[in-house]
N, C-alpha and C. Protein backbone atom coordinates (compact mmCIF):
# COMPACT_ATOMS: atom_id res chain seq x y z
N UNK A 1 -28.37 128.19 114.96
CA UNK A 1 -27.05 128.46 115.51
C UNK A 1 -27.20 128.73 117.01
N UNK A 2 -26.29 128.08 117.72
CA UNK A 2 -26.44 128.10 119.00
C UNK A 2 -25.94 129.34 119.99
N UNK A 3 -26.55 130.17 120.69
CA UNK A 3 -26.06 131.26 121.36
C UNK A 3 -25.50 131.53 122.44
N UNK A 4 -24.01 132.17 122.43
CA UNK A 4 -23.34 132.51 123.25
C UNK A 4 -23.94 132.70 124.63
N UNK A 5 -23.17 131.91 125.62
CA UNK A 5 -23.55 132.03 127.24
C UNK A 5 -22.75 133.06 127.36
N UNK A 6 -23.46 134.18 127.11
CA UNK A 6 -22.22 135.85 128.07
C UNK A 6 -22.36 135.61 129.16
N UNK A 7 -23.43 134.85 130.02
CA UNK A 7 -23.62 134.98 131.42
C UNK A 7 -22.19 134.22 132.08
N UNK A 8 -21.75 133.23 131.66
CA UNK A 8 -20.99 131.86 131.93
C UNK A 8 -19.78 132.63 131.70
N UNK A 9 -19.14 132.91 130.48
CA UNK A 9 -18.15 133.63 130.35
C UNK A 9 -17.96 135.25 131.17
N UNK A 10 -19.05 135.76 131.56
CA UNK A 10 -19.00 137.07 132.22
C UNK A 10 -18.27 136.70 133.68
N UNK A 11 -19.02 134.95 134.23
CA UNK A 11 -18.73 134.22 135.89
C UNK A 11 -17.15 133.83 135.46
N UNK A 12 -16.97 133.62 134.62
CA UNK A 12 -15.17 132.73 134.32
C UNK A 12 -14.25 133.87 134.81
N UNK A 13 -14.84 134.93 134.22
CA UNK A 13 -13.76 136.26 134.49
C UNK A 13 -13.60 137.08 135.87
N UNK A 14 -14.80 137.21 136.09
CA UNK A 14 -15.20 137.23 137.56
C UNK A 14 -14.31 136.44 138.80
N UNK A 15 -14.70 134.86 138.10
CA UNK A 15 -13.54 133.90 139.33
C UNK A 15 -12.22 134.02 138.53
N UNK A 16 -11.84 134.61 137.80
CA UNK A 16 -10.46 134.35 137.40
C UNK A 16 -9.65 135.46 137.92
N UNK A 17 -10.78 137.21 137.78
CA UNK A 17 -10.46 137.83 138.81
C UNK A 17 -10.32 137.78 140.12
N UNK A 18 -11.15 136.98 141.04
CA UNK A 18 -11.25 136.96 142.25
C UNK A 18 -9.95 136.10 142.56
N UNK A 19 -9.67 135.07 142.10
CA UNK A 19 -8.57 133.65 141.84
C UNK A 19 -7.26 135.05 142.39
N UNK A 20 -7.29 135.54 141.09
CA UNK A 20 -5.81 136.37 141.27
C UNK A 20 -6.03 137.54 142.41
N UNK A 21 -6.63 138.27 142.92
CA UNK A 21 -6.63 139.18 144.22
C UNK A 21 -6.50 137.93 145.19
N UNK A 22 -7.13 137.04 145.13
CA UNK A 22 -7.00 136.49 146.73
C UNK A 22 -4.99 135.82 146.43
N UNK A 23 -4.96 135.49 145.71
CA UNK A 23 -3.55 135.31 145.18
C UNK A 23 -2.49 135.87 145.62
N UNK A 24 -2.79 137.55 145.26
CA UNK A 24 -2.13 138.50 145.33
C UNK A 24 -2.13 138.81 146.93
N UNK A 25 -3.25 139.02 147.14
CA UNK A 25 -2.95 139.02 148.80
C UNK A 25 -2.18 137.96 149.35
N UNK A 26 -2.61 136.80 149.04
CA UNK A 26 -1.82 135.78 150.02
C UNK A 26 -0.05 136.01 149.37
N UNK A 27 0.34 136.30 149.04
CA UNK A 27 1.89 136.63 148.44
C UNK A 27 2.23 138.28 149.20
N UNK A 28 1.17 138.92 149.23
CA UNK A 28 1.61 139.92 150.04
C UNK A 28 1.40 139.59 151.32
N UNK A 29 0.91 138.82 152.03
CA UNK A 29 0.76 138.40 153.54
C UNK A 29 2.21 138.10 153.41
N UNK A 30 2.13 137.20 152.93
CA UNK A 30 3.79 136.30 153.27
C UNK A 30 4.61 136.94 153.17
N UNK A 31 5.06 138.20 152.46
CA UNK A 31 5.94 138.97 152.19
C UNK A 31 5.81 139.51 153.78
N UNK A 32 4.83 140.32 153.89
CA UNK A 32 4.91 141.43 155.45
C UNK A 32 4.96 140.39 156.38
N UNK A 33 5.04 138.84 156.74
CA UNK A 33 5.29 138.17 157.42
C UNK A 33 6.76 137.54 157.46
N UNK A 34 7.00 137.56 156.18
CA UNK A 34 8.48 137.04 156.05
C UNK A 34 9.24 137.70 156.05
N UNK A 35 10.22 138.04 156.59
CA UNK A 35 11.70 139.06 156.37
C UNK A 35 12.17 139.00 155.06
N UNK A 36 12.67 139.50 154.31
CA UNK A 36 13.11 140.25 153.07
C UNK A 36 14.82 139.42 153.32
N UNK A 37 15.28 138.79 152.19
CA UNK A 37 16.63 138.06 152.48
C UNK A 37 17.30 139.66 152.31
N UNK A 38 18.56 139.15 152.69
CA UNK A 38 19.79 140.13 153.47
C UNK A 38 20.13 140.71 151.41
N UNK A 39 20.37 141.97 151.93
CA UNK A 39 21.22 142.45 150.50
C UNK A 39 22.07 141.66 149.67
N UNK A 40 22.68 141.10 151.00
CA UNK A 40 23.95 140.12 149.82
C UNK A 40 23.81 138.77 149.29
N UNK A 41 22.44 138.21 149.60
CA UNK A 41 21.93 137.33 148.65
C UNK A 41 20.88 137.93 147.62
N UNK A 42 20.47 138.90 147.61
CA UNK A 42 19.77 139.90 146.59
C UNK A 42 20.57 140.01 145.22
N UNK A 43 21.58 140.61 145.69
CA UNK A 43 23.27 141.01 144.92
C UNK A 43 23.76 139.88 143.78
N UNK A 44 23.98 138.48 144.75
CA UNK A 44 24.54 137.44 144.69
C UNK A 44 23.31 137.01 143.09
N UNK A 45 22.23 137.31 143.68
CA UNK A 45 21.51 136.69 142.14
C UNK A 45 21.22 137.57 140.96
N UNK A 46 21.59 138.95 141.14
CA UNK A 46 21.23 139.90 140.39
C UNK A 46 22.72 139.98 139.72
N UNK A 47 23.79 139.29 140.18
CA UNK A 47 25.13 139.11 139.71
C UNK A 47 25.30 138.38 138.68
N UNK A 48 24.81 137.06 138.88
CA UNK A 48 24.36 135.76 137.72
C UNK A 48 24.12 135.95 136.53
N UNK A 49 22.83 136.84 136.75
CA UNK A 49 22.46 137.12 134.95
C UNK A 49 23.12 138.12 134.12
N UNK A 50 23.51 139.02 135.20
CA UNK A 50 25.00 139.84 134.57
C UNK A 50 26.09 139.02 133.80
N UNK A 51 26.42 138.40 134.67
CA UNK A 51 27.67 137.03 134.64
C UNK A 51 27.23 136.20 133.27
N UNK A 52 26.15 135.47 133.33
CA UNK A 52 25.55 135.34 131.66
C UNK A 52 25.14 135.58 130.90
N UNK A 53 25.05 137.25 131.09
CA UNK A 53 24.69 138.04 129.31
C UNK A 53 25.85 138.72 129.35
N UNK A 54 27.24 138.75 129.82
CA UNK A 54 28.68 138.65 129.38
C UNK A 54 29.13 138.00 128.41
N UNK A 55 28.75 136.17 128.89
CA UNK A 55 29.31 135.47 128.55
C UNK A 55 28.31 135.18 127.20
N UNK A 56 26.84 135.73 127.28
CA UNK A 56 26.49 135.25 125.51
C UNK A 56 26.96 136.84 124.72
N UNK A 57 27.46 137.67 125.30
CA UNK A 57 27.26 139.10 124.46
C UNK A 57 29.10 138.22 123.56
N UNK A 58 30.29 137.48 124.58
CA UNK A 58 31.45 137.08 124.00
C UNK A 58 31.12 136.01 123.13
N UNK A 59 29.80 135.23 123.07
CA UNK A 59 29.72 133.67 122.10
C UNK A 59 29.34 135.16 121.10
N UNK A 60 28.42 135.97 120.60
CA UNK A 60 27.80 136.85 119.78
C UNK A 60 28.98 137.16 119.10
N UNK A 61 29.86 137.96 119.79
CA UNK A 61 30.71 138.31 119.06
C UNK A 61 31.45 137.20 118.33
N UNK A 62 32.03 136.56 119.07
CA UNK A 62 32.15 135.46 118.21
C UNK A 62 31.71 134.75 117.14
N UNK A 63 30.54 134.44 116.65
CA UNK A 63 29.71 134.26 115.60
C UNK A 63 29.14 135.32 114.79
N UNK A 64 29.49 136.34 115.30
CA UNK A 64 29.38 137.75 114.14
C UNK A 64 30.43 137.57 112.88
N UNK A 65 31.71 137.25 113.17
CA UNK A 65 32.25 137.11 111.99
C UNK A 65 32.02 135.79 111.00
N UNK A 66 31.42 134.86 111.59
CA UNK A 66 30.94 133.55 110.93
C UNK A 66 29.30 134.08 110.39
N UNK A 67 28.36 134.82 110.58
CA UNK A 67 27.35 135.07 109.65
C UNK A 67 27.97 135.58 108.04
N UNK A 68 29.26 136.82 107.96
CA UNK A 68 28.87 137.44 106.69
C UNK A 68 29.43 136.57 105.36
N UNK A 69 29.92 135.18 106.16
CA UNK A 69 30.50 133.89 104.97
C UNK A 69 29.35 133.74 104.05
C-alpha cells in the first residue's frame, strides 16, 4: 500500500495559505487606495435585497394557503 506524501499536502496548504494573504492584502491595498463609493450608492444596494425579500415574504404568503390542500 502506497504512502501518504504529508510532505506535498503539508506545501498545498502552505501555498494555499500564502495564495490567500497575498490576496487579502492586494484587496486591502485597493481599498486604502480607492475611495469608498458615496453613502447613497451604499443605500441604493442595501435597498434591493430589502425590496426582494418583500416581494418573496408576499409570493410565501401566498402559497401558504395552497400547501394545507
Amino acid at each position: 500500500m502506497a504512502k501518504t506524501n504529508f510532505q506535498y499536502e503539508k506545501r498545498q496548504k502552505e501555498l494555499e495559505k500564502k495564495k490567500k494573504a497575498e490576496e487579502k492584502a492586494r484587496r486591502k491595498l485597493e481599498a486604502k487606495n480607492n475611495p469608498k463609493p458615496a453613502d447613497g450608492e451604499e443605500g441604493a444596494e442595501g435597498e434591493a435585497p430589502d425590496a426582494d425579500d418583500s416581494d418573496a415574504d408576499a409570493a410565501d404568503g401566498a402559497d401558504a394557503p395552497a400547501q394545507p390542500q
